[in-house]
Protein backbone atom coordinates (compact mmCIF):
# COMPACT_ATOMS: atom_id res chain seq x y z
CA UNK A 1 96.90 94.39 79.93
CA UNK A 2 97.96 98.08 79.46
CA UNK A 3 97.97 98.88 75.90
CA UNK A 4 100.86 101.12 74.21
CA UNK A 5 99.10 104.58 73.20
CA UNK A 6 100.25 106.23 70.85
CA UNK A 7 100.50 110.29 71.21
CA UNK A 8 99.26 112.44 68.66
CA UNK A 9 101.32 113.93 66.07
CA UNK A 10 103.86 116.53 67.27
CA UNK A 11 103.47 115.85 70.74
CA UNK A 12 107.03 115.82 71.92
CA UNK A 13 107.00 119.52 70.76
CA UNK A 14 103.65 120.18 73.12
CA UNK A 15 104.04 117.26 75.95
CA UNK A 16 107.00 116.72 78.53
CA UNK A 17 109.13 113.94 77.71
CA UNK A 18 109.54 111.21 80.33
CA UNK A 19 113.76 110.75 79.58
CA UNK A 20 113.97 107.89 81.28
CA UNK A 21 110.89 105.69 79.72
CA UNK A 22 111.94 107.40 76.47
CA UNK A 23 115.23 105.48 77.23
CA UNK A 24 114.22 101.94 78.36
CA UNK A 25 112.04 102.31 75.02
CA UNK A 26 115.01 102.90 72.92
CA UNK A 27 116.68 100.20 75.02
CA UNK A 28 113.80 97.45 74.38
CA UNK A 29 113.83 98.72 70.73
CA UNK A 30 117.44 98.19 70.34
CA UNK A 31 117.18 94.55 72.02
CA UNK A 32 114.42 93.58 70.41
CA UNK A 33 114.01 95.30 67.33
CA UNK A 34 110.19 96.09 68.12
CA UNK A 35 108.36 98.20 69.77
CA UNK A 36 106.93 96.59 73.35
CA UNK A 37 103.43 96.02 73.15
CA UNK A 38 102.41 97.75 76.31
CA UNK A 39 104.24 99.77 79.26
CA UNK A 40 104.17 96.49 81.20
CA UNK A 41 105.89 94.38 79.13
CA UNK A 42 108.84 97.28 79.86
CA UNK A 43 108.91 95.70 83.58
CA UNK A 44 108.79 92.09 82.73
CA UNK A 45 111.74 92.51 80.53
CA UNK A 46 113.51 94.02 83.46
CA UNK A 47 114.13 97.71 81.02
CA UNK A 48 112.53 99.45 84.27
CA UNK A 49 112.30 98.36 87.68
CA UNK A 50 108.36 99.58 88.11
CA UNK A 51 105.87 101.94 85.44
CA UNK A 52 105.64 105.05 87.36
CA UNK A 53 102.37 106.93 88.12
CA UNK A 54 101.74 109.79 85.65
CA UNK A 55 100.67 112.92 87.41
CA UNK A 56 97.47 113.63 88.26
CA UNK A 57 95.49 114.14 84.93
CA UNK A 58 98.24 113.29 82.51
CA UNK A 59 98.85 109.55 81.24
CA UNK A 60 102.08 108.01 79.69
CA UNK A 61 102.14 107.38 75.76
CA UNK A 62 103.88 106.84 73.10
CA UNK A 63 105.31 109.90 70.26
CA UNK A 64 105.92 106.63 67.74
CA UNK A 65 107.87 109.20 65.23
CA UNK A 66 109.78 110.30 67.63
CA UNK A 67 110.17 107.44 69.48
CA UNK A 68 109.72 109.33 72.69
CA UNK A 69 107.74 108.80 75.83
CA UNK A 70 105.75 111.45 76.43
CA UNK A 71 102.79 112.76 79.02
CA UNK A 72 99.64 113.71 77.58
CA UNK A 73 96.64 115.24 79.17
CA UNK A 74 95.22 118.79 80.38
């Protein structure tokens, strides 16, 4: 199972936001009032259709302050 990682602080002001996980997040939030407990559980609640592939070096997680999707890596 892929786990939800979390992004280090301030990362939405150093890391590109991915708008539309940030928004099936905010949907799942709103419909479930949690957070999911990983990317996959995104797809099996039908909030997006597949996870997409992060580009090369970078991986998906989560700005939890924020409540933002966001890439991290070099």
């Amino acid at each position: 199972m892929d786990s939800l990682p979390t992004a280090p602080p301030h990362s939405s002001k150093t890391s590109q936001v991915d708008r539309p996980l940030t928004e099936a997040l905010h949907y799942f939030f709103e419909a479930n009032n949690r957070m999911p407990k990983d990317f996959s559980e995104l797809v099996r609640a039908k909030f997006i259709p597949a996870m997409p592939t992060p580009p090369a070096g970078k991986r998906y997680a989560i700005d939890r302050p924020n409540m933002q999707v966001v890439l991290i890596g070099p």
